[in-house]
C-alpha atoms as a PDB file:
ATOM      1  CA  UNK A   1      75.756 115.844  23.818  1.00  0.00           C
ATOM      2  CA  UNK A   2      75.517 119.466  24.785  1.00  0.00           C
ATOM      3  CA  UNK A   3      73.907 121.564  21.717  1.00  0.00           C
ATOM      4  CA  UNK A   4      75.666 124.953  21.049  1.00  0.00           C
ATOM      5  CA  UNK A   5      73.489 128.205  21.013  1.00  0.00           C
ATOM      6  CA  UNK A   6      72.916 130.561  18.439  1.00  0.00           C
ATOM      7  CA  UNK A   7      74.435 133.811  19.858  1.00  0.00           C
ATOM      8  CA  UNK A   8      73.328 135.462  17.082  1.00  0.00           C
ATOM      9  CA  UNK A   9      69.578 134.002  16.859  1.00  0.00           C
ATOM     10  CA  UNK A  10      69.782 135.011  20.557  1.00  0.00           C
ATOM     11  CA  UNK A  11      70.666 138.737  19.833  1.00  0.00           C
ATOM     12  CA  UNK A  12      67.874 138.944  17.419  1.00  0.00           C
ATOM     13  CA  UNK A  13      65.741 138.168  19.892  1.00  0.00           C
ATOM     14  CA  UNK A  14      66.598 140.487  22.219  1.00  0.00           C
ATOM     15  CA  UNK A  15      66.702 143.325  19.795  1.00  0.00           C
ATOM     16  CA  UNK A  16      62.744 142.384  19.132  1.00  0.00           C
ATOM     17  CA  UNK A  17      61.968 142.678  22.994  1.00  0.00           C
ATOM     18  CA  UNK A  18      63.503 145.684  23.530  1.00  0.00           C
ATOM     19  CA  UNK A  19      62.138 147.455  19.902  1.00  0.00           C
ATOM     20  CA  UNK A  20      58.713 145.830  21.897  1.00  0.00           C
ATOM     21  CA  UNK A  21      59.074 147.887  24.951  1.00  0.00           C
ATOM     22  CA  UNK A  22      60.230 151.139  23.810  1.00  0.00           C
ATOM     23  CA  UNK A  23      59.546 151.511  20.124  1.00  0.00           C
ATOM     24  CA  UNK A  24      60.125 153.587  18.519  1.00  0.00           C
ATOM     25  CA  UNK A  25      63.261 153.503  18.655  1.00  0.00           C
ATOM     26  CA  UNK A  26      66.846 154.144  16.935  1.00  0.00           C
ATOM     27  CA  UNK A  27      69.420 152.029  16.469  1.00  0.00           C
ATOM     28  CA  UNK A  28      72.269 153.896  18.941  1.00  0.00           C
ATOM     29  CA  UNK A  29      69.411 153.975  22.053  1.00  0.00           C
ATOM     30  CA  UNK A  30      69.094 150.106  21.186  1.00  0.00           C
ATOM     31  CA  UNK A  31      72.301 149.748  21.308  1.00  0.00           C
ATOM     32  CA  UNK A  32      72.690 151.592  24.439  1.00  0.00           C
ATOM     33  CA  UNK A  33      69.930 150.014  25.984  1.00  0.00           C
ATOM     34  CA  UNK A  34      71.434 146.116  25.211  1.00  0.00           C
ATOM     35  CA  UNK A  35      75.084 147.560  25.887  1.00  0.00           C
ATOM     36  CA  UNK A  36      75.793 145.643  22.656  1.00  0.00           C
ATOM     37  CA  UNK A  37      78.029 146.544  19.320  1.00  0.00           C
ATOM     38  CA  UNK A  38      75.775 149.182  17.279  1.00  0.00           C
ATOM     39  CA  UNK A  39      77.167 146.943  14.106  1.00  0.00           C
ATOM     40  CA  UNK A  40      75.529 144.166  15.261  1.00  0.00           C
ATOM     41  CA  UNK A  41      72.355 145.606  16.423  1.00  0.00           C
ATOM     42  CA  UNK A  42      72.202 146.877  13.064  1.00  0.00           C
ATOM     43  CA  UNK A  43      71.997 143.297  11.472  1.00  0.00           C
ATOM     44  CA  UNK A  44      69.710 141.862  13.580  1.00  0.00           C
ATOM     45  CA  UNK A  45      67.631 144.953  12.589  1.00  0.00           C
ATOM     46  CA  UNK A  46      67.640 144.150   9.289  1.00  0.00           C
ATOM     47  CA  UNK A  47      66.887 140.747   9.751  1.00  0.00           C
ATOM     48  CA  UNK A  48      63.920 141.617  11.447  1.00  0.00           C
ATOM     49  CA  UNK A  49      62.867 144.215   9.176  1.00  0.00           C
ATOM     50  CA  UNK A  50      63.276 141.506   5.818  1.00  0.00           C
ATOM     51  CA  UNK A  51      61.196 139.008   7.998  1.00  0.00           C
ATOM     52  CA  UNK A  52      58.482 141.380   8.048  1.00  0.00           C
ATOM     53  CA  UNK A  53      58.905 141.780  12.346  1.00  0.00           C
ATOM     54  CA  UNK A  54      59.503 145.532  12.422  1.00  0.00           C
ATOM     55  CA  UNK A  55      59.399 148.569  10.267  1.00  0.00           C
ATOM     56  CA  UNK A  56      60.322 152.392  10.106  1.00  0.00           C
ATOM     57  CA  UNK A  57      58.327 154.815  12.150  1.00  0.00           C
ATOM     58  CA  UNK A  58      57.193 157.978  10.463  1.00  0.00           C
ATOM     59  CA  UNK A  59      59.303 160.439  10.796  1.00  0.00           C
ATOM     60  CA  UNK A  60      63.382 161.473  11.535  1.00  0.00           C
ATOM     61  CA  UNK A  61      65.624 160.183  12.339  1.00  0.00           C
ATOM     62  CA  UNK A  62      65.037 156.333  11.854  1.00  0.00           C
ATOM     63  CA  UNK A  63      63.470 154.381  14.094  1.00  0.00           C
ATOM     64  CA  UNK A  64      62.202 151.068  14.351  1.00  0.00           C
ATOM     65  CA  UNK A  65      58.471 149.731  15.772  1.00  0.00           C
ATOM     66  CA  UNK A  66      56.577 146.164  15.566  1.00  0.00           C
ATOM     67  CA  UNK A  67      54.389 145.090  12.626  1.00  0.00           C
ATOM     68  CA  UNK A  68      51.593 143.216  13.364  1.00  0.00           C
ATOM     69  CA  UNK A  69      53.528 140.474  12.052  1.00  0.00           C
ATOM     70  CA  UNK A  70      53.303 139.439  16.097  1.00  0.00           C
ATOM     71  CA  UNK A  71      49.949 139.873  16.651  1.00  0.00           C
ATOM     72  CA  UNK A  72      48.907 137.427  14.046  1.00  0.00           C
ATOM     73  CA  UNK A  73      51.436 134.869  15.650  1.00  0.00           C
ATOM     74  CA  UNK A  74      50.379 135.012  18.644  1.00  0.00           C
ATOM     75  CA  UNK A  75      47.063 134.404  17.924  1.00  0.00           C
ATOM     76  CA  UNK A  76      47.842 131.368  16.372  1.00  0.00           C
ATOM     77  CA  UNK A  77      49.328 130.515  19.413  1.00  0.00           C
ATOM     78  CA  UNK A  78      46.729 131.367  21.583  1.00  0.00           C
ATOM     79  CA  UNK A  79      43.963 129.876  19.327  1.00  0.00           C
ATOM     80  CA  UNK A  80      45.712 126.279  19.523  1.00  0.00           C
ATOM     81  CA  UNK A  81      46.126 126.794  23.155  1.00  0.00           C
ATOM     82  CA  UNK A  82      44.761 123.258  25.183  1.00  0.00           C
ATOM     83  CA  UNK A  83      43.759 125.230  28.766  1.00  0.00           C
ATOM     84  CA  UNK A  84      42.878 128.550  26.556  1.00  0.00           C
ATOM     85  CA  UNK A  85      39.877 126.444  24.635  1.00  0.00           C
ATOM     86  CA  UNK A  86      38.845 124.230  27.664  1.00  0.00           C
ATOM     87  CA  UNK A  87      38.676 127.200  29.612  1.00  0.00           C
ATOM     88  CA  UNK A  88      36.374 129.821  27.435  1.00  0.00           C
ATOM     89  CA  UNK A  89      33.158 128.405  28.448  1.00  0.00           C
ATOM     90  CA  UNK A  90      34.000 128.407  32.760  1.00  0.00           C
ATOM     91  CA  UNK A  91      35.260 131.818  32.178  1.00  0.00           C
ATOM     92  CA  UNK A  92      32.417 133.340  30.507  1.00  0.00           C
ATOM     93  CA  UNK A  93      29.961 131.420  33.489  1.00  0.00           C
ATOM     94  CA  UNK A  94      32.064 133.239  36.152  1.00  0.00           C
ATOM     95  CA  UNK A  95      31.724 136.644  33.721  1.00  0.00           C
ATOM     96  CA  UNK A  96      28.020 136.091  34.156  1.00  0.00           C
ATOM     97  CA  UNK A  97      27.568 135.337  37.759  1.00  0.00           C
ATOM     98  CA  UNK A  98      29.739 137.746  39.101  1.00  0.00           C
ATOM     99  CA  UNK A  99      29.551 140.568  36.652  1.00  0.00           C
ATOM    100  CA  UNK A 100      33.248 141.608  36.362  1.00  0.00           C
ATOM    101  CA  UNK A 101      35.634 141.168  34.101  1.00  0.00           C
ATOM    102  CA  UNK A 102      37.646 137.700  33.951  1.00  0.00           C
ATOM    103  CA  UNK A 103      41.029 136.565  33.139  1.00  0.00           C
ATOM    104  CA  UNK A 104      43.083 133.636  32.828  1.00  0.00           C
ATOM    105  CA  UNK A 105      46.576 134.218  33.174  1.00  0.00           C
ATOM    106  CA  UNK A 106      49.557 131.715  32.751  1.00  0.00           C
ATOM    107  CA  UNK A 107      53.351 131.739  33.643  1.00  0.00           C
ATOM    108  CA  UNK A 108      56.173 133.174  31.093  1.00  0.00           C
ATOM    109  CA  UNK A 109      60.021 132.456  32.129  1.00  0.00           C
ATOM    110  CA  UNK A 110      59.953 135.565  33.968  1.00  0.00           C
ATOM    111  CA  UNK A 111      56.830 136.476  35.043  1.00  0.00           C
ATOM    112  CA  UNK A 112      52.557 135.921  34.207  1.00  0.00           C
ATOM    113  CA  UNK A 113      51.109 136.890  30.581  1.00  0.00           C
ATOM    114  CA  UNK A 114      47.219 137.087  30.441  1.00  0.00           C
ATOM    115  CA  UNK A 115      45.710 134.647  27.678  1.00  0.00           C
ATOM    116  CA  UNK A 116      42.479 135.556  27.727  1.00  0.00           C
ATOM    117  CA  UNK A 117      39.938 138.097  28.618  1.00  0.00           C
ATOM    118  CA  UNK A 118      36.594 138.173  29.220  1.00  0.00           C
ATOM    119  CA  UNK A 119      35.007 141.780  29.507  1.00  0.00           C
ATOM    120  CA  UNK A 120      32.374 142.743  31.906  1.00  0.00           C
ATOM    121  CA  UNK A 121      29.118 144.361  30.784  1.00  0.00           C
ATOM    122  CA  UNK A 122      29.285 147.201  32.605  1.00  0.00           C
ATOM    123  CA  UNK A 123      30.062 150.520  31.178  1.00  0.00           C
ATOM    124  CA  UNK A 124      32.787 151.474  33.727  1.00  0.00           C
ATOM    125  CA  UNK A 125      35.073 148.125  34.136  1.00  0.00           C
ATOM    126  CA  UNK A 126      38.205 147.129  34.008  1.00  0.00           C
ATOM    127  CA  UNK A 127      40.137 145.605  30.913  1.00  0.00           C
ATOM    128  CA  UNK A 128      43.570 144.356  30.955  1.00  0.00           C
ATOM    129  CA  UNK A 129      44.264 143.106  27.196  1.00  0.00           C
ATOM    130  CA  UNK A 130      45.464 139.753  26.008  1.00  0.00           C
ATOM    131  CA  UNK A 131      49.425 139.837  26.136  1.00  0.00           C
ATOM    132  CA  UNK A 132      49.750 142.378  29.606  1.00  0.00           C
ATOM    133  CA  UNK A 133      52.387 141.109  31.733  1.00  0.00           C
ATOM    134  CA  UNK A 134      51.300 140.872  35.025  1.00  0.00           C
ATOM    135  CA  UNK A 135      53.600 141.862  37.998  1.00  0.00           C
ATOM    136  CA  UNK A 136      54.970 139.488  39.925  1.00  0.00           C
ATOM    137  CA  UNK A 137      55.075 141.319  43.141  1.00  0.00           C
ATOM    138  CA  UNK A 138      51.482 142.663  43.724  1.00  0.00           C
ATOM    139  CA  UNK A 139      49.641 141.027  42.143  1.00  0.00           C
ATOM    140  CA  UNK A 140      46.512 138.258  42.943  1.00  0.00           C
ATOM    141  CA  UNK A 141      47.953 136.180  39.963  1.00  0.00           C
ATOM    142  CA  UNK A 142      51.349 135.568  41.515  1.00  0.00           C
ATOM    143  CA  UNK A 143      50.098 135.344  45.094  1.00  0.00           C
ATOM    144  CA  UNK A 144      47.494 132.604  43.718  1.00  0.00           C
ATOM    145  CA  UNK A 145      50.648 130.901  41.595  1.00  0.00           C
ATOM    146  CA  UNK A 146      53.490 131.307  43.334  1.00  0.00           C
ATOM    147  CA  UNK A 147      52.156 129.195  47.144  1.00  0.00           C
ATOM    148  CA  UNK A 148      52.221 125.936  44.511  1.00  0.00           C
ATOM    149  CA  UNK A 149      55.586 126.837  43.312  1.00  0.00           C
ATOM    150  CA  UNK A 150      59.100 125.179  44.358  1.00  0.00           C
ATOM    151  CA  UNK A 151      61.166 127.899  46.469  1.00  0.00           C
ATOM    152  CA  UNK A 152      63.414 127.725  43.707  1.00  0.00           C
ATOM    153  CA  UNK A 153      60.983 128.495  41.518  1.00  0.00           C
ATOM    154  CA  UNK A 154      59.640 131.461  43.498  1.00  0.00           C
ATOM    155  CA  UNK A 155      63.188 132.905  44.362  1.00  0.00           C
ATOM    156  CA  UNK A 156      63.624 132.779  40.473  1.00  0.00           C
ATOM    157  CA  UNK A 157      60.529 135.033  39.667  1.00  0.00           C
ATOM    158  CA  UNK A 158      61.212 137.274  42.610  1.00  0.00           C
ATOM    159  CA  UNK A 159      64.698 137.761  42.157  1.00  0.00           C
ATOM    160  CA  UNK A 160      65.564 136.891  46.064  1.00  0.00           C
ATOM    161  CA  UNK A 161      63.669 134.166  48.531  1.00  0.00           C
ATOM    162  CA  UNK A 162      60.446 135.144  49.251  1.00  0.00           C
ATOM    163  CA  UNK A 163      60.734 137.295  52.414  1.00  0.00           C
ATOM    164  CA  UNK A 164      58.399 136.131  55.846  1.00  0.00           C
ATOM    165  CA  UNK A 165      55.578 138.650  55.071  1.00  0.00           C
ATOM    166  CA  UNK A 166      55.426 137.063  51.438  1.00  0.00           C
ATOM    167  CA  UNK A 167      55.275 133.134  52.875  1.00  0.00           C
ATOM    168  CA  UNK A 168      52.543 134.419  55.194  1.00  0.00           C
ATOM    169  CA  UNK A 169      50.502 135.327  52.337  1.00  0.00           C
ATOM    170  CA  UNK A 170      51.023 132.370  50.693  1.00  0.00           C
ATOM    171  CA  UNK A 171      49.856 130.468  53.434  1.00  0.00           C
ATOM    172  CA  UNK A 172      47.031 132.776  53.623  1.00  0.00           C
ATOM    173  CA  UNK A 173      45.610 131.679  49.858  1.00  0.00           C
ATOM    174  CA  UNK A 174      46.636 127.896  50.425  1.00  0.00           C
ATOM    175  CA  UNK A 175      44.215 128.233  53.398  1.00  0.00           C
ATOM    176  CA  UNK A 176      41.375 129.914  51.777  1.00  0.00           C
ATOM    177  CA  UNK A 177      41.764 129.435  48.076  1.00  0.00           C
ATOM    178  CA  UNK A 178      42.000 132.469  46.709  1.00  0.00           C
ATOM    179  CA  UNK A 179      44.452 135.842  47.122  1.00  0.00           C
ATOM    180  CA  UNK A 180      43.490 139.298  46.748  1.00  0.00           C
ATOM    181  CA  UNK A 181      45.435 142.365  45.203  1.00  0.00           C
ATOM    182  CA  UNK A 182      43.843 145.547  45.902  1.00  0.00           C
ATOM    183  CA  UNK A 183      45.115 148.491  44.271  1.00  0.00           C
ATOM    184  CA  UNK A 184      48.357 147.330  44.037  1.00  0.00           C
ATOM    185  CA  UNK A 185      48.986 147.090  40.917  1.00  0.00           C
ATOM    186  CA  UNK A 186      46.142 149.687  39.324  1.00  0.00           C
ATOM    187  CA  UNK A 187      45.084 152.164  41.637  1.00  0.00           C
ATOM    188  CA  UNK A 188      41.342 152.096  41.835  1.00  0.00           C
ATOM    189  CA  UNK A 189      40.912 148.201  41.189  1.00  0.00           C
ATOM    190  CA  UNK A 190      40.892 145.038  42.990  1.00  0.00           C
ATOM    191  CA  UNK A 191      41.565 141.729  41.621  1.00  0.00           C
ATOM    192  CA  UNK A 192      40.806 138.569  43.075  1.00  0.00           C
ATOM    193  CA  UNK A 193      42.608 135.031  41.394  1.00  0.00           C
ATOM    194  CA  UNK A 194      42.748 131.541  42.222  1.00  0.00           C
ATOM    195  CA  UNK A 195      45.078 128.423  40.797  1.00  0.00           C
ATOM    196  CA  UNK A 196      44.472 126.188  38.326  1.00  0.00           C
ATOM    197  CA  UNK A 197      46.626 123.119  39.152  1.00  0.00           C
ATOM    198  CA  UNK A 198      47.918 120.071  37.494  1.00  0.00           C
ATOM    199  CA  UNK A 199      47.277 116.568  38.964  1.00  0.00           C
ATOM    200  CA  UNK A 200      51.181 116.951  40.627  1.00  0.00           C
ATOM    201  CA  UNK A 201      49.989 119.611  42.259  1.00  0.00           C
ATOM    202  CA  UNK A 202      52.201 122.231  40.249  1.00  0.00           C
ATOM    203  CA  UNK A 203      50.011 126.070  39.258  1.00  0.00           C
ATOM    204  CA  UNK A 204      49.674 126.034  35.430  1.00  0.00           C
ATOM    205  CA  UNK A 205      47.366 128.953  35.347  1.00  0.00           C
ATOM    206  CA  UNK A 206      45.145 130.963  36.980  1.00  0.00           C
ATOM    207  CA  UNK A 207      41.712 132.441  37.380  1.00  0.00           C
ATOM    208  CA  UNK A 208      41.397 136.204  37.976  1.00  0.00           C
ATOM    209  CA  UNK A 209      38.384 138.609  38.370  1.00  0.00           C
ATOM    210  CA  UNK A 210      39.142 142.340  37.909  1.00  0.00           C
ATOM    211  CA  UNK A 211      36.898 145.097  38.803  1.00  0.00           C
ATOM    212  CA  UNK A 212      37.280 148.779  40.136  1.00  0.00           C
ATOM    213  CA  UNK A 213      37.575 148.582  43.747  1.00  0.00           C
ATOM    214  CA  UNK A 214      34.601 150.800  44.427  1.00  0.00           C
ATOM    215  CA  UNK A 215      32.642 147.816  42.911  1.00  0.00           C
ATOM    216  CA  UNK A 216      34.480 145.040  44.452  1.00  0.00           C
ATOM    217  CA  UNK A 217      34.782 145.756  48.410  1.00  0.00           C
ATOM    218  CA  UNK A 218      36.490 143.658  50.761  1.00  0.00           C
ATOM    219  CA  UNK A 219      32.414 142.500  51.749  1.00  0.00           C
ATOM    220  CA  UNK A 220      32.679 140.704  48.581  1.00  0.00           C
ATOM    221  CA  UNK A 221      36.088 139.217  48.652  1.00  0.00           C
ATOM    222  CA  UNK A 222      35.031 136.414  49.809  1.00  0.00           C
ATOM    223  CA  UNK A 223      31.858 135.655  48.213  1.00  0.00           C
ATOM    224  CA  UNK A 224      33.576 136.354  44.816  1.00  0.00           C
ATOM    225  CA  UNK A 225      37.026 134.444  45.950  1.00  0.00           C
ATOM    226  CA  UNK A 226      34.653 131.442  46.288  1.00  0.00           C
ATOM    227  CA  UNK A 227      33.450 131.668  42.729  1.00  0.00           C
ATOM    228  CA  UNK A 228      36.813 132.010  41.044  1.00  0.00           C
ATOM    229  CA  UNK A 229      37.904 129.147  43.239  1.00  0.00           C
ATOM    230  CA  UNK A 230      35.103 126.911  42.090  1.00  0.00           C
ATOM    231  CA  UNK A 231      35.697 128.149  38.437  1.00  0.00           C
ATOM    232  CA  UNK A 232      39.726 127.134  39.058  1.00  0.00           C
ATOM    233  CA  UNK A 233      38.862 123.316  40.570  1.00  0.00           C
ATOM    234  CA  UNK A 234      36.510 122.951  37.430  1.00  0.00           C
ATOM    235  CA  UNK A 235      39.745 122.953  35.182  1.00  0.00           C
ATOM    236  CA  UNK A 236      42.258 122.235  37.708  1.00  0.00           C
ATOM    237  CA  UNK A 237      43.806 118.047  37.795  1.00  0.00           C
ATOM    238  CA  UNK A 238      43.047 118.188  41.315  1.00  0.00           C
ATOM    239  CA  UNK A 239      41.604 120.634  43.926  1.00  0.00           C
ATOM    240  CA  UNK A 240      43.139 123.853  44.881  1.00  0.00           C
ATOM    241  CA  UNK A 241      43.829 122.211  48.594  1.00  0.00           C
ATOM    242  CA  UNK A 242      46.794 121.397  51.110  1.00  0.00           C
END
């Protein structure tokens, strides 16, 4: 038997998302923005607002911003996360033996979300927080991810099929392990990531070291590719191979 949606638990949703990416922010622009009835943005509003989601910004007019009502929730999350826990202890080892900062980074419905972060020691570094979406064009995450992927699944997160250029670069990290992503995304750094895979074969996560590219040259792609990659077998159900 087919089970009916909640339109309106759906709305809600959506009006937390959006107060999430451009808060703070009024009621009309929200409405605007979701090209939905101002009436019923308002509701969902309050609903959020009596659940302890979102509050008033200082100020005038009214506007709306996140508690940290989320924060706290996804922490739980994240602290009773399986890979999250195994994983701690490999990604700290890779922090130490290559001396930049790690990340592991795992698929959302419409894109990557980083988990966890492990900080370098050095003074200049770079640190992408726990909950940064990661691009999916760009980026060493998705080119590490996406080669294991379905084409359905891939024409999903890219919005068309992967164009010729793209499926050579997949082929390119299939081959060797590992993809690269330099300056991209950030100018100035370089990240290098690798899979983690499930015994099927399918990408659950991935490994990712981030660095300014001064530090991380292409002489050390590979030297540092090859330590992610061992780091991503280590937690992987099989190994990152054809």
């Amino acid at each position: 038997m087919t089970v009916k949606r909640s339109r309106s638990a759906s709305r809600v949703l959506a009006v937390l998302e959006s107060i999430a990416r451009h808060q703070p922010i009024g009621v009309s622009t929200l409405a605007r923005e979701l090209a939905a009835d101002k009436s019923a943005v308002q509701r969902a509003i309050m609903t959020l607002a009596d659940s302890g989601w979102i509050h008033h910004a200082a100020g005038a007019p009214t506007r709306w911003q996140l508690t940290a009502r989320i924060l706290a929730v996804a922490h739980m999350g994240h602290s009773g996360n399986d890979l999250r826990q195994r994983a701690r202890g490999t990604l700290e080892a890779l922090r130490d033996e290559c001396g930049e900062t790690v990340l592991l980074t795992v698929q959302d419905m419409l894109g990557f979300v980083v988990i966890e972060a492990i900080e370098s020691r050095h003074m200049l570094r770079t640190v992408p927080h726990i909950g940064m979406a990661v691009p999916v064009r760009g980026s060493a995450t998705a080119r590490a991810m996406m080669p294991y992927m379905t084409e359905e699944r891939q024409t999903q997160l890219l919005g068309s099929r992967p164009e010729a250029a793209l499926l050579e670069e997949f082929a390119v990290t299939r081959t060797r392990g590992f993809s690269v992503s330099d300056g991209e995304v950030t100018t100035g750094a370089t990240t290098i990531a690798a899979p983690i895979l499930e015994v099927d074969g399918r990408p659950s996560a991935a490994i990712a070291v981030s660095a300014p590219s001064g530090r991380l040259t292409a002489s050390r792609h590979d030297t540092i590719g090859a330590m992610i990659s061992r780091a991503a077998r280590k937690l992987s159900g099989r190994p990152a191979s054809n």
